[in-house]
Protein backbone atom coordinates (compact mmCIF):
# COMPACT_ATOMS: atom_id res chain seq x y z
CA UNK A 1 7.14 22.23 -5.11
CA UNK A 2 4.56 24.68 -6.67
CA UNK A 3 1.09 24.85 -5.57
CA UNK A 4 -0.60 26.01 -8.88
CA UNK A 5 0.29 25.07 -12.77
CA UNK A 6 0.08 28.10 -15.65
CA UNK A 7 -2.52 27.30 -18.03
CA UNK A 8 -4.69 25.08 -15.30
CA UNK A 9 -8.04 26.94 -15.32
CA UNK A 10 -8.40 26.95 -19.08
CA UNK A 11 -8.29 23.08 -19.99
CA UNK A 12 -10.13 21.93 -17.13
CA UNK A 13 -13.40 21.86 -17.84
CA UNK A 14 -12.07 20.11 -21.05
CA UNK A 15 -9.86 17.67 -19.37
CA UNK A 16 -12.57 17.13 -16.38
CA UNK A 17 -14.82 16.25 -19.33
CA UNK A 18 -11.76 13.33 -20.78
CA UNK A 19 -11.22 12.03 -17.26
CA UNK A 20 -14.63 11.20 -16.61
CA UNK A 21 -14.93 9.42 -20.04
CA UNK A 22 -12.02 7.68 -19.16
CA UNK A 23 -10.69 8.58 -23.08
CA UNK A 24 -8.15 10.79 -25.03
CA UNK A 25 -5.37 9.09 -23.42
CA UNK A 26 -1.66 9.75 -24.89
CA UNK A 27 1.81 7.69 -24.97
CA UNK A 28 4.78 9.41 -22.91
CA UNK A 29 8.30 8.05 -23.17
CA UNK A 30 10.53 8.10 -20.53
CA UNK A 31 13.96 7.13 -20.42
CA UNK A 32 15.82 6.29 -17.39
CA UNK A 33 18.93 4.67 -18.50
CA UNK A 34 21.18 3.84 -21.78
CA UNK A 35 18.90 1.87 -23.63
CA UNK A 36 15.96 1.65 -20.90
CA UNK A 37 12.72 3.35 -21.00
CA UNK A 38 9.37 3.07 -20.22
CA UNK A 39 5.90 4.35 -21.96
CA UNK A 40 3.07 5.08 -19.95
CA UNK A 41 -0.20 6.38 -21.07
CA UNK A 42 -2.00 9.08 -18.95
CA UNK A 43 -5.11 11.18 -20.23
CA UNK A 44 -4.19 14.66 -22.68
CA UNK A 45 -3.38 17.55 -20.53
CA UNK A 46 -1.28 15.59 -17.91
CA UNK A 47 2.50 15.24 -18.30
CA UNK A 48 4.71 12.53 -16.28
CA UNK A 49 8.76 13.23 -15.90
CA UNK A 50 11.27 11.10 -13.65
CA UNK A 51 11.64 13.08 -10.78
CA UNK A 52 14.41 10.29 -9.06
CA UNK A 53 15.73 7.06 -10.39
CA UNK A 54 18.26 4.64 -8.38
CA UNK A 55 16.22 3.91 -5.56
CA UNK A 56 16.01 0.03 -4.73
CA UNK A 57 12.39 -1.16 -4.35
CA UNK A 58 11.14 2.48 -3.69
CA UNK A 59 7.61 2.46 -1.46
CA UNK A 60 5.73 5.18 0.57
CA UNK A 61 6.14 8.64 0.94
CA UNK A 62 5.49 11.47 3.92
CA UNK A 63 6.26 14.93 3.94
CA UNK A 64 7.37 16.51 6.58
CA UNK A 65 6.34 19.49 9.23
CA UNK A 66 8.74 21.53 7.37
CA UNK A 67 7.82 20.87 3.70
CA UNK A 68 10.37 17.86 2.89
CA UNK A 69 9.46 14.75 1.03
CA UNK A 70 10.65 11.64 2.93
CA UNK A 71 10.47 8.28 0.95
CA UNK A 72 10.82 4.61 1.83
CA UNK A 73 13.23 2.04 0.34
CA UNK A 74 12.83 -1.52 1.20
CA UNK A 75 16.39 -2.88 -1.00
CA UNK A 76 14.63 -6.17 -2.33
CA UNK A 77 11.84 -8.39 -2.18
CA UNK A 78 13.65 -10.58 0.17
CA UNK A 79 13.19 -10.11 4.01
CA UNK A 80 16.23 -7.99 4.79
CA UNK A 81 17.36 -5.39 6.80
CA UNK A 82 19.04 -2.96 3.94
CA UNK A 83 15.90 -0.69 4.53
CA UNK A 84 16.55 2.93 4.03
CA UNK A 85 14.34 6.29 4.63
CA UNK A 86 15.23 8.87 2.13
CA UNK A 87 15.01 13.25 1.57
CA UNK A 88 14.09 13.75 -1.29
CA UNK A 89 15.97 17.65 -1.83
CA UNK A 90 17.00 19.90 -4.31
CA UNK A 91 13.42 20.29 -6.41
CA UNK A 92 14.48 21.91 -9.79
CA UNK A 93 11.45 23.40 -11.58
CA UNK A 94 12.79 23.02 -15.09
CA UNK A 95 13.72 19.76 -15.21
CA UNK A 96 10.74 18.48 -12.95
CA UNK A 97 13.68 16.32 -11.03
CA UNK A 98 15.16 16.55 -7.45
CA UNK A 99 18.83 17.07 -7.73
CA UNK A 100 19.49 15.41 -4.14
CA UNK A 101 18.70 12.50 -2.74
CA UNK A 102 19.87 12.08 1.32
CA UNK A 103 20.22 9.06 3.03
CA UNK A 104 17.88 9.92 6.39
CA UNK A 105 18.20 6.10 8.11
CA UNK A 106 19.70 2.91 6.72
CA UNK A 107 19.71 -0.81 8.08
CA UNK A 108 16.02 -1.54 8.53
CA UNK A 109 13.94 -4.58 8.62
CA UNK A 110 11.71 -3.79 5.81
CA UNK A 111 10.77 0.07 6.47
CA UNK A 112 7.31 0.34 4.07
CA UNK A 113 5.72 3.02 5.92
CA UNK A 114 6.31 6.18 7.45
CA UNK A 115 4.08 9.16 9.27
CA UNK A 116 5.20 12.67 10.90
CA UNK A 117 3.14 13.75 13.52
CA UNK A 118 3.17 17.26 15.81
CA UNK A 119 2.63 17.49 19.22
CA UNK A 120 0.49 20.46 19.65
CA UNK A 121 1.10 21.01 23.52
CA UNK A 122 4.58 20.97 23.28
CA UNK A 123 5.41 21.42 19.53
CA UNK A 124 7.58 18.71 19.14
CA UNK A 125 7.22 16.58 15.85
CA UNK A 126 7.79 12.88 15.65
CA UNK A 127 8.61 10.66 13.07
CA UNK A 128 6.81 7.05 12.61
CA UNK A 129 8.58 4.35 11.08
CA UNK A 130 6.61 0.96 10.32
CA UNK A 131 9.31 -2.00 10.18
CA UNK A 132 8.37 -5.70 9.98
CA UNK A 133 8.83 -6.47 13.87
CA UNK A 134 8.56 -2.85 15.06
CA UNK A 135 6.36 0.24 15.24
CA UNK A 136 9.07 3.04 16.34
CA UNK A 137 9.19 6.80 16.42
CA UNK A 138 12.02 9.49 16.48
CA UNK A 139 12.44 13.32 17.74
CA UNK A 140 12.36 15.08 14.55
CA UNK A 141 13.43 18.71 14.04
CA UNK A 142 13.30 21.19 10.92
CA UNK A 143 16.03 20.89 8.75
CA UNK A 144 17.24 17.33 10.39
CA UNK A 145 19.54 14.80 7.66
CA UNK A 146 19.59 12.37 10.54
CA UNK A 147 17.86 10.96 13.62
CA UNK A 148 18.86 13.43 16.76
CA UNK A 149 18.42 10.68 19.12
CA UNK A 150 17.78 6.52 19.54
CA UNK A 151 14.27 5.78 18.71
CA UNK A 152 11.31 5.00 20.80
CA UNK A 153 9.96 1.26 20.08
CA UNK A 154 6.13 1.92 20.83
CA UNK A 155 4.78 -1.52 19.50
CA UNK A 156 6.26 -4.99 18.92
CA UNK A 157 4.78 -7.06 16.27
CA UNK A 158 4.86 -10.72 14.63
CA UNK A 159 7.87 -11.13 12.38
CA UNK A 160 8.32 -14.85 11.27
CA UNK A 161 6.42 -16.67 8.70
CA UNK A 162 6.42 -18.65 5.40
CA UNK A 163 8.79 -16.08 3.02
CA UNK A 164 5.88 -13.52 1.20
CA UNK A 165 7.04 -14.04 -2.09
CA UNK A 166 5.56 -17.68 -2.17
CA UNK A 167 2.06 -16.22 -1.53
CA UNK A 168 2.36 -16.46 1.96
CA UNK A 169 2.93 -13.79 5.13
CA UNK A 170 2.83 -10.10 4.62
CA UNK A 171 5.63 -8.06 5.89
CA UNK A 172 4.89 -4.65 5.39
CA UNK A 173 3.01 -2.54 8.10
CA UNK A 174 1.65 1.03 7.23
CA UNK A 175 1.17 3.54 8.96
CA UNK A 176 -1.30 6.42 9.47
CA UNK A 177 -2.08 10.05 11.28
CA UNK A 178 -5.32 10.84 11.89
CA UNK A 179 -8.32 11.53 14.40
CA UNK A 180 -10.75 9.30 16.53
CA UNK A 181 -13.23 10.88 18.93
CA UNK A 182 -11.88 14.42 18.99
CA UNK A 183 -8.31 13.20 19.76
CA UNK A 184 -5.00 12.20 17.31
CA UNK A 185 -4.66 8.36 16.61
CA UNK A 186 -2.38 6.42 15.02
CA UNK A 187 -3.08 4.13 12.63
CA UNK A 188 -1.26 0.84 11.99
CA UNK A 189 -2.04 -1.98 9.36
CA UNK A 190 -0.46 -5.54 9.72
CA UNK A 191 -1.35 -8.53 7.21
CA UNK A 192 -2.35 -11.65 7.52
CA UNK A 193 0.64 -14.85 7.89
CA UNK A 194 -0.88 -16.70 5.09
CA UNK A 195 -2.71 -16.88 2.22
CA UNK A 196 -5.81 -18.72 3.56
CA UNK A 197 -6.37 -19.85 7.09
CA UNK A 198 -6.84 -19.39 11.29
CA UNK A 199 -4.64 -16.93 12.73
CA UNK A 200 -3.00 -17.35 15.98
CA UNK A 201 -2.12 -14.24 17.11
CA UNK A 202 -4.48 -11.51 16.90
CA UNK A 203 -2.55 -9.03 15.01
CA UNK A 204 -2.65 -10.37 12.07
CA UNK A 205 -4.80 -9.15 9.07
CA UNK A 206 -5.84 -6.33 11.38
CA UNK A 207 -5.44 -2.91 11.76
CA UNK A 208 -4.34 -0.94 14.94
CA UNK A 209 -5.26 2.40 16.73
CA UNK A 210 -3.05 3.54 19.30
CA UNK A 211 -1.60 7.58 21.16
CA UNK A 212 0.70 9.25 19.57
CA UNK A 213 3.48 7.99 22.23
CA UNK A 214 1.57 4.09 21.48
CA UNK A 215 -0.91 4.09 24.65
CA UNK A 216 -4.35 2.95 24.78
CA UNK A 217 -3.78 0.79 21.36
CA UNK A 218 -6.87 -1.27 20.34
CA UNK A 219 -7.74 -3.27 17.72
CA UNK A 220 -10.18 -1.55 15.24
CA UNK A 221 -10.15 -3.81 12.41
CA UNK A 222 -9.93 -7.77 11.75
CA UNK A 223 -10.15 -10.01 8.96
CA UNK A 224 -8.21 -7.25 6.57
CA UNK A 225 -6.02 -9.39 5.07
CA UNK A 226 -3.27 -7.30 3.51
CA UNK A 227 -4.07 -3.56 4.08
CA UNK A 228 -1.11 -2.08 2.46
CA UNK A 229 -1.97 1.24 2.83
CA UNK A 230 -3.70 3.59 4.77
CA UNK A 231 -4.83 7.17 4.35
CA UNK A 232 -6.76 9.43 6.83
CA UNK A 233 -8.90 11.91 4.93
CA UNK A 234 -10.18 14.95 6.63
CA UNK A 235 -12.50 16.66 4.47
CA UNK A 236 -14.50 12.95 4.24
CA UNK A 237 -17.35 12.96 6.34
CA UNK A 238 -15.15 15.34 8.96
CA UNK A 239 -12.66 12.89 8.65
CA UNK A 240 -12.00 9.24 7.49
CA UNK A 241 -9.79 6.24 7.22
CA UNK A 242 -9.21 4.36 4.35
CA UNK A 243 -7.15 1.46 3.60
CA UNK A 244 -6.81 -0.86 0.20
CA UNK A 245 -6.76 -4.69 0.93
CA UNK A 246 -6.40 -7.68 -1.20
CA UNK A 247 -7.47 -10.70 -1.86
CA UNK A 248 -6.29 -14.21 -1.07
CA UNK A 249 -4.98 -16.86 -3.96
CA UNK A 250 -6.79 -20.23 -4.10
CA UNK A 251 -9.88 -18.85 -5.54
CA UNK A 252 -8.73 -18.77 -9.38
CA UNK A 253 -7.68 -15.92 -11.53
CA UNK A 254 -10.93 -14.38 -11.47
CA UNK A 255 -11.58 -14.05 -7.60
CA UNK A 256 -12.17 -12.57 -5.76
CA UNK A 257 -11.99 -8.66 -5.89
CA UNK A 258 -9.19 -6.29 -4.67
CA UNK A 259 -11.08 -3.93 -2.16
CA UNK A 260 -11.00 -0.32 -0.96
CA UNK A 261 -12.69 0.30 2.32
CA UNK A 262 -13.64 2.79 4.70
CA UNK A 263 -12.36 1.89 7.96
CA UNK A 264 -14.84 2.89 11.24
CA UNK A 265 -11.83 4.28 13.17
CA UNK A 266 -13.22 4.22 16.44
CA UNK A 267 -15.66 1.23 16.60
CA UNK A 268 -17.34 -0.06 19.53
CA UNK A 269 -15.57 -3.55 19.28
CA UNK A 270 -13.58 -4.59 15.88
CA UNK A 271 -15.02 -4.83 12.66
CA UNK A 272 -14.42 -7.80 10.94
CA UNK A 273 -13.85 -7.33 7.08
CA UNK A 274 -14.19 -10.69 6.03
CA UNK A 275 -11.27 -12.73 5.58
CA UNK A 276 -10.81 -15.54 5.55
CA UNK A 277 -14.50 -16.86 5.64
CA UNK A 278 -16.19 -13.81 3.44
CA UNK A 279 -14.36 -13.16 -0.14
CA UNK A 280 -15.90 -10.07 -2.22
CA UNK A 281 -17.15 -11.15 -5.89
CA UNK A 282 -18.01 -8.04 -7.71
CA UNK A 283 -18.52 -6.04 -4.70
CA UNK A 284 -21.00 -8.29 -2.50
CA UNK A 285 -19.75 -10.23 0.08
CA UNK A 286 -19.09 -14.39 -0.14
CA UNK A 287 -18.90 -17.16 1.97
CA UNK A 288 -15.51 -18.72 1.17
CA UNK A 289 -16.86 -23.00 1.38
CA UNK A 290 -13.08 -23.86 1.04
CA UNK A 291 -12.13 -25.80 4.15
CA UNK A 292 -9.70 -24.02 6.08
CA UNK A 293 -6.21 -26.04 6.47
CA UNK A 294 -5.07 -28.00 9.48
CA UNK A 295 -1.71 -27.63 10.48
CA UNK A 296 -2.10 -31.75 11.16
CA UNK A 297 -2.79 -32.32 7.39
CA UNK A 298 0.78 -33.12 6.12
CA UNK A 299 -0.40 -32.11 2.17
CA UNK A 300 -0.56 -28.73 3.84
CA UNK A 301 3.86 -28.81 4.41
CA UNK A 302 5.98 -27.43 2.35
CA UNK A 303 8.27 -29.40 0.64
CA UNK A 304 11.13 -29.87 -1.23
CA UNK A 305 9.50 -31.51 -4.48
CA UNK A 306 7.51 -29.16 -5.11
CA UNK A 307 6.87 -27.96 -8.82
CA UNK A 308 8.68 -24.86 -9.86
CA UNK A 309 6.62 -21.98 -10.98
CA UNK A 310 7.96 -19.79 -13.04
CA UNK A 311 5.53 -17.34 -14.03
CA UNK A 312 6.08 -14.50 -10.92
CA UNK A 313 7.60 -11.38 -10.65
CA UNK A 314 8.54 -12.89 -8.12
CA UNK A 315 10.76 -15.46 -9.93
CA UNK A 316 10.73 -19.33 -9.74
CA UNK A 317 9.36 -20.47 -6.71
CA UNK A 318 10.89 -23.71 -5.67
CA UNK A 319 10.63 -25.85 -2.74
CA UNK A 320 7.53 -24.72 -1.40
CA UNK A 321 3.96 -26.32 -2.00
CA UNK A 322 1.44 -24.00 -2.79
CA UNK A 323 -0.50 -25.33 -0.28
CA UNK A 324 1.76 -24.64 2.65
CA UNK A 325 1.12 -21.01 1.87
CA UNK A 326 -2.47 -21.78 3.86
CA UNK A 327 -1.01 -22.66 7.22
CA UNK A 328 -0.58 -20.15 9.49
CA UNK A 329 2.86 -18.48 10.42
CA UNK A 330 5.31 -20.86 10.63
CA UNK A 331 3.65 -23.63 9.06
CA UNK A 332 2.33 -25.43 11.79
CA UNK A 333 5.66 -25.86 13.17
CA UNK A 334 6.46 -22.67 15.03
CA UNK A 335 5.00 -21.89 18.64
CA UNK A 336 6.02 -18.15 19.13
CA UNK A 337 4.67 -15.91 22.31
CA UNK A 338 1.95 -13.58 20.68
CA UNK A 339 3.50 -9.86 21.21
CA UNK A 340 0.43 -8.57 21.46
CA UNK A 341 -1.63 -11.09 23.37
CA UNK A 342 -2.98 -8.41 25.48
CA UNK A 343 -5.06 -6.86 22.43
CA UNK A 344 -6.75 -9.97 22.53
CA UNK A 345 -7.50 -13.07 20.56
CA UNK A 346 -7.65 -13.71 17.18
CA UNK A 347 -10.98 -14.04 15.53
CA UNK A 348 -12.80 -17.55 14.67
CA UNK A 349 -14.06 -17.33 10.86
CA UNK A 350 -17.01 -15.56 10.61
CA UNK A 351 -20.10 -17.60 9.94
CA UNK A 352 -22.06 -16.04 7.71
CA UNK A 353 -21.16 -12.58 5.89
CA UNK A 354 -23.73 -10.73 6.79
CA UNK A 355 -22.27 -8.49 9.04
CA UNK A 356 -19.48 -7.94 6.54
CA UNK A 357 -19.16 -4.16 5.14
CA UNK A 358 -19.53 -3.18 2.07
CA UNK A 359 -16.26 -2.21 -0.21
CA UNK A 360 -16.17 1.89 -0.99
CA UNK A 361 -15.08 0.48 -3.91
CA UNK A 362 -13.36 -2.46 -5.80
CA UNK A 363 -10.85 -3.87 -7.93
CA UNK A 364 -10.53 -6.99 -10.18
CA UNK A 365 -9.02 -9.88 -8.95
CA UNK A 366 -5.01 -10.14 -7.50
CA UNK A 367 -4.87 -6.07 -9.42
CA UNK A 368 -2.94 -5.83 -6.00
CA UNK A 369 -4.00 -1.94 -4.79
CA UNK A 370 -1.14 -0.08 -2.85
CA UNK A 371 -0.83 3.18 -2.40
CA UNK A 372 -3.74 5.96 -2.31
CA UNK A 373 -4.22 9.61 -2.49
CA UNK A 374 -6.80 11.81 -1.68
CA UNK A 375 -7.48 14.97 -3.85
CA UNK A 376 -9.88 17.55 -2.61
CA UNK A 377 -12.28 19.16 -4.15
CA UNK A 378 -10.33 22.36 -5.03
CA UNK A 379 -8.24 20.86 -7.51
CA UNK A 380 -9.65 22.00 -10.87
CA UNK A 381 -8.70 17.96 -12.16
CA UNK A 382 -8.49 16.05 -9.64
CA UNK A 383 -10.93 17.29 -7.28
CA UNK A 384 -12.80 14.77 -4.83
CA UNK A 385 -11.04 11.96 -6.46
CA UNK A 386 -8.89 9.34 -5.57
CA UNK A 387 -5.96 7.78 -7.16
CA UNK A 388 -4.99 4.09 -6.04
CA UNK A 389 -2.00 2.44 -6.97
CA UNK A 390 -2.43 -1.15 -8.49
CA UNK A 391 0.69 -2.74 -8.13
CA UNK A 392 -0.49 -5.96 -10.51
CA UNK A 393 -0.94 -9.63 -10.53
CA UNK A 394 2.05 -11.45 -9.31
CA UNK A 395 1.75 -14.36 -12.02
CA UNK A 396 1.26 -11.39 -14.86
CA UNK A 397 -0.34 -13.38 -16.73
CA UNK A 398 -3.18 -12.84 -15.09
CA UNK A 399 -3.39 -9.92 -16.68
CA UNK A 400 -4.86 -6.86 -13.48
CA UNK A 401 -3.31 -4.46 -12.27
CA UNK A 402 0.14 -2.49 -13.32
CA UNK A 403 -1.99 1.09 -13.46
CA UNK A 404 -3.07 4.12 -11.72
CA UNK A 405 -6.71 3.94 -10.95
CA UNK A 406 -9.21 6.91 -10.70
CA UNK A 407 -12.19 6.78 -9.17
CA UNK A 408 -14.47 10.02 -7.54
CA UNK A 409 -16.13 9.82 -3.97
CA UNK A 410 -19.87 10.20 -6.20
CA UNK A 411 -19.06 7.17 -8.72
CA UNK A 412 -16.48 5.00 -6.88
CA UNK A 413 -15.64 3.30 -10.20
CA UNK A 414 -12.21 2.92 -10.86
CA UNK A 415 -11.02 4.23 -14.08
CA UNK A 416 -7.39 3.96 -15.74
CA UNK A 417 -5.58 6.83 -15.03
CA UNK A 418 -1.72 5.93 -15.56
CA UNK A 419 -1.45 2.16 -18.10
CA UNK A 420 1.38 0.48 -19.52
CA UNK A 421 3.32 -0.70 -16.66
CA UNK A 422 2.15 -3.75 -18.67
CA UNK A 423 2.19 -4.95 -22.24
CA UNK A 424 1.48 -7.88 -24.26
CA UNK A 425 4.38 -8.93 -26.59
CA UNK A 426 3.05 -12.03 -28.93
CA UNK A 427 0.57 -12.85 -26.26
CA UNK A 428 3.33 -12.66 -23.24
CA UNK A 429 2.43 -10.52 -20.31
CA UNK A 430 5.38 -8.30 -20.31
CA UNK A 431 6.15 -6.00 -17.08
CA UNK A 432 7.79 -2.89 -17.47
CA UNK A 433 7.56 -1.21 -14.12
CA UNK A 434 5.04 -1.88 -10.77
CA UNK A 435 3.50 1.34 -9.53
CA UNK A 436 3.55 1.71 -5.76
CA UNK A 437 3.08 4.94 -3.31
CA UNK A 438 1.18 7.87 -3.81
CA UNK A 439 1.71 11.59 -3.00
CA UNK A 440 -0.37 14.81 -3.98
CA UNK A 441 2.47 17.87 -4.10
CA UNK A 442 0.32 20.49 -5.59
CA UNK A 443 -3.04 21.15 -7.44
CA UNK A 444 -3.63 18.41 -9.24
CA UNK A 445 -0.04 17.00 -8.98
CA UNK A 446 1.03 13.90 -7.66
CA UNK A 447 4.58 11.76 -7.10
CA UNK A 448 4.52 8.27 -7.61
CA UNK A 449 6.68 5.03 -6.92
CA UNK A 450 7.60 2.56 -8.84
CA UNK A 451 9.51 -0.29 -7.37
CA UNK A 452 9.99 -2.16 -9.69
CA UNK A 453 12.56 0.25 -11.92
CA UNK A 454 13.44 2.00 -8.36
CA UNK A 455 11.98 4.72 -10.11
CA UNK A 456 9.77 8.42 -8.85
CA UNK A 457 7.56 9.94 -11.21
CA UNK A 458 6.18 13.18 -11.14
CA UNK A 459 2.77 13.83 -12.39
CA UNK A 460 1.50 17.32 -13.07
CA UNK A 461 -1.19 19.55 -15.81
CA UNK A 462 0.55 20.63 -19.29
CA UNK A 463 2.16 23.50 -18.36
């Protein structure tokens, strides 16, 4: 895909001027089926085509040593193992589509996240795959449309819990490529078992640093709740990681905040973030005076009787008290060997939140932030910005989320860059689409995911 757009250098100071202002915003229609389309609002001077449609619940991208786009597929909401890792080939100028799509991998447990990574000293490049029980890598040659070998499995993690779509364990693990004290790191994110309450096992709501082949891992991060993605930035500070994180669910529709931090990827001991003692309102740091649940309090079960709840893009949720979604993995009933026991314990609830950091920036409440991009400061548009993903309020409702959010590394106030995923029809929050994964392709061009519709969009300056 290009690296420059005709026409770029004459409307930027103009458009630089709109996004700051956060106005002159224009409708674009986009049809991806007979009788289906979609209208989403981005500021004058940008266009937005479907670049690839078809592609169930559509998540995070990587490119490859060699230039490729790889993207994930996770199938469903459901925990399954109908995963796929796609190619994404064939990039036709004109029509702003890819004319190929190539199954790379198919059969895995819910594959969010993916990373390439080179091996200077011997050249060979590796690729990462983040499944729900599983960090694994495979050989990976130019030009490959399959795995050449079996993979490596270079970390086991927790896989059981109450099912996510009732609020309560995260599935998903992301992955990142980066640096830590002179030397490349991997990065790995895994979310909390609950909603609200004690861990067990100590990778929960945590994020991971480990080698390249998964030696020397340590835990950098605790009390990050749901850190669905991750994103190492070099030209920050000489190099930074950053990861967006939400919220828990018992605090109303109005707390607490959706958060973006800056991750200290290669503290002296972890850094807790928070959860589930500290909550962020409006950027400062709470002390959550809800009692934690005890796995003895029988309120805290699920059960069968339950009310339904029907207002989830999730669907009705049946048989399961909202309360259970506060226990711990398993609800109090499982006693499963910690796989990583030897990282150490899980944290007790922080006391006070004192010692909590501060948010790079933040979000309102349950606007659910996925995927992030960095763009640096070269791009004419874009330039020392960053684009985060808000994936929106499961009970819609709500209202948050279901938009592209801009904010600069000076301001670090989010602005809407991409709305209308959702609408208001009579007063009904109506969804449309759920924006996902990130990836810059180009000055001041971007591909995003939108699982919901299964969809790709490709975002790029009026030619």
């Amino acid at each position: 895909m290009g690296s420059t757009i005709r026409g770029v250098a004459a409307s930027a100071v103009l458009l630089s001027a709109a996004l700051a202002s956060g106005w002159c915003q224009q409708p674009h229609t986009l049809t991806y089926g007979t009788g289906k389309s979609i209208t989403l609002t981005l500021p004058a001077g940008f266009e937005i085509n479907i670049a690839a449609q078809g592609l169930r619940r559509v998540r995070f991208f990587s490119k490859s040593p060699d230039g490729r786009i790889f993207v994930t597929g996770m199938h469903d909401v459901s925990d399954n193992r109908q995963g796929s890792i796609f190619i994404l080939d064939g990039w036709e100028a004109r029509t702003h589509r890819f004319t190929r799509v190539l199954h790379y991998l198919d059969h895995l447990h819910n594959p969010n996240s993916i990373a390439f990574w080179t091996d200077a000293k011997t050249g060979q490049a590796w690729l990462y795959v983040a499944l729900t029980e599983k960090l694994v890598r495979y050989a990976y040659g130019a030009g490959d449309v399959k795995p050449r070998g079996a993979p490596e499995t270079l970390m086991q993690f927790p896989d059981y819990g109450l099912n996510y779509k009732y609020g309560g364990w995260h599935l998903t693990r992301t992955i990142a490529v980066g640096q830590a004290g002179g030397a490349p790191r991997i990065f790995v994110s895994v979310g909390s078992s609950c909603n609200y309450c004690q861990e067990r096992e100590v990778a929960r709501a945590s994020i991971i640093a480990m080698d390249p082949d998964g030696k020397n891992a340590r835990i950098i991060a605790q009390g990050m709740r749901n850190a669905v993605d991750l994103g190492y930035v070099s030209e920050v500070d000489g190099g930074s990681l950053f990861a967006t994180d939400m919220g828990d669910d018992h605090l109303g529709d109005q707390l607490p905040d959706d958060t973006f931090f800056k991750v200290d990827a290669a503290p002296e001991k972890p850094v807790n973030y928070g959860w589930p003692a500290c909550y962020f309102a409006h950027g400062v740091a709470t002390h959550d005076t809800t009692p934690l649940p005890s796995v003895d309090d029988p309120g805290m079960k699920a059960h069968t009787d339950a009310p339904a709840a029907d207002d989830s893009v999730y669907g009705k949720q049946s048989g399961v008290a909202a309360a259970g979604t506060n226990l711990t993995a398993g609800g109090g009933h499982a006693a499963e060997t910690d796989p990583n026991a030897d990282l150490g314990h899980a944290p007790a609830p922080l006391k006070s939140c004192e010692t909590v950091p501060a948010p790079y920036a933040w979000f309102l409440a349950h606007s659910s932030p996925l995927g992030l991009e960095w763009f640096p400061q070269a791009d004419p548009l874009l330039g020392a910005s960053i684009l985060v993903a808000l994936h929106g309020a499961s009970h819609p409702h709500i209202g948050t989320g279901y938009r592209v959010a801009r904010f600069t590394d000076a301001d670090r106030k989010p602005r809407d860059f991409i709305t209308g995923f959702m609408t208001r029809e009579n007063g009904r929050a109506v969804v449309h689409g759920r924006p996902c994964g990130l990836l810059r392709v180009g000055t001041d061009q971007f591909l995003l995911t939108d699982d919901y519709l299964g969809l790709i969009y490709y975002v790029h300056p009026r030619e």
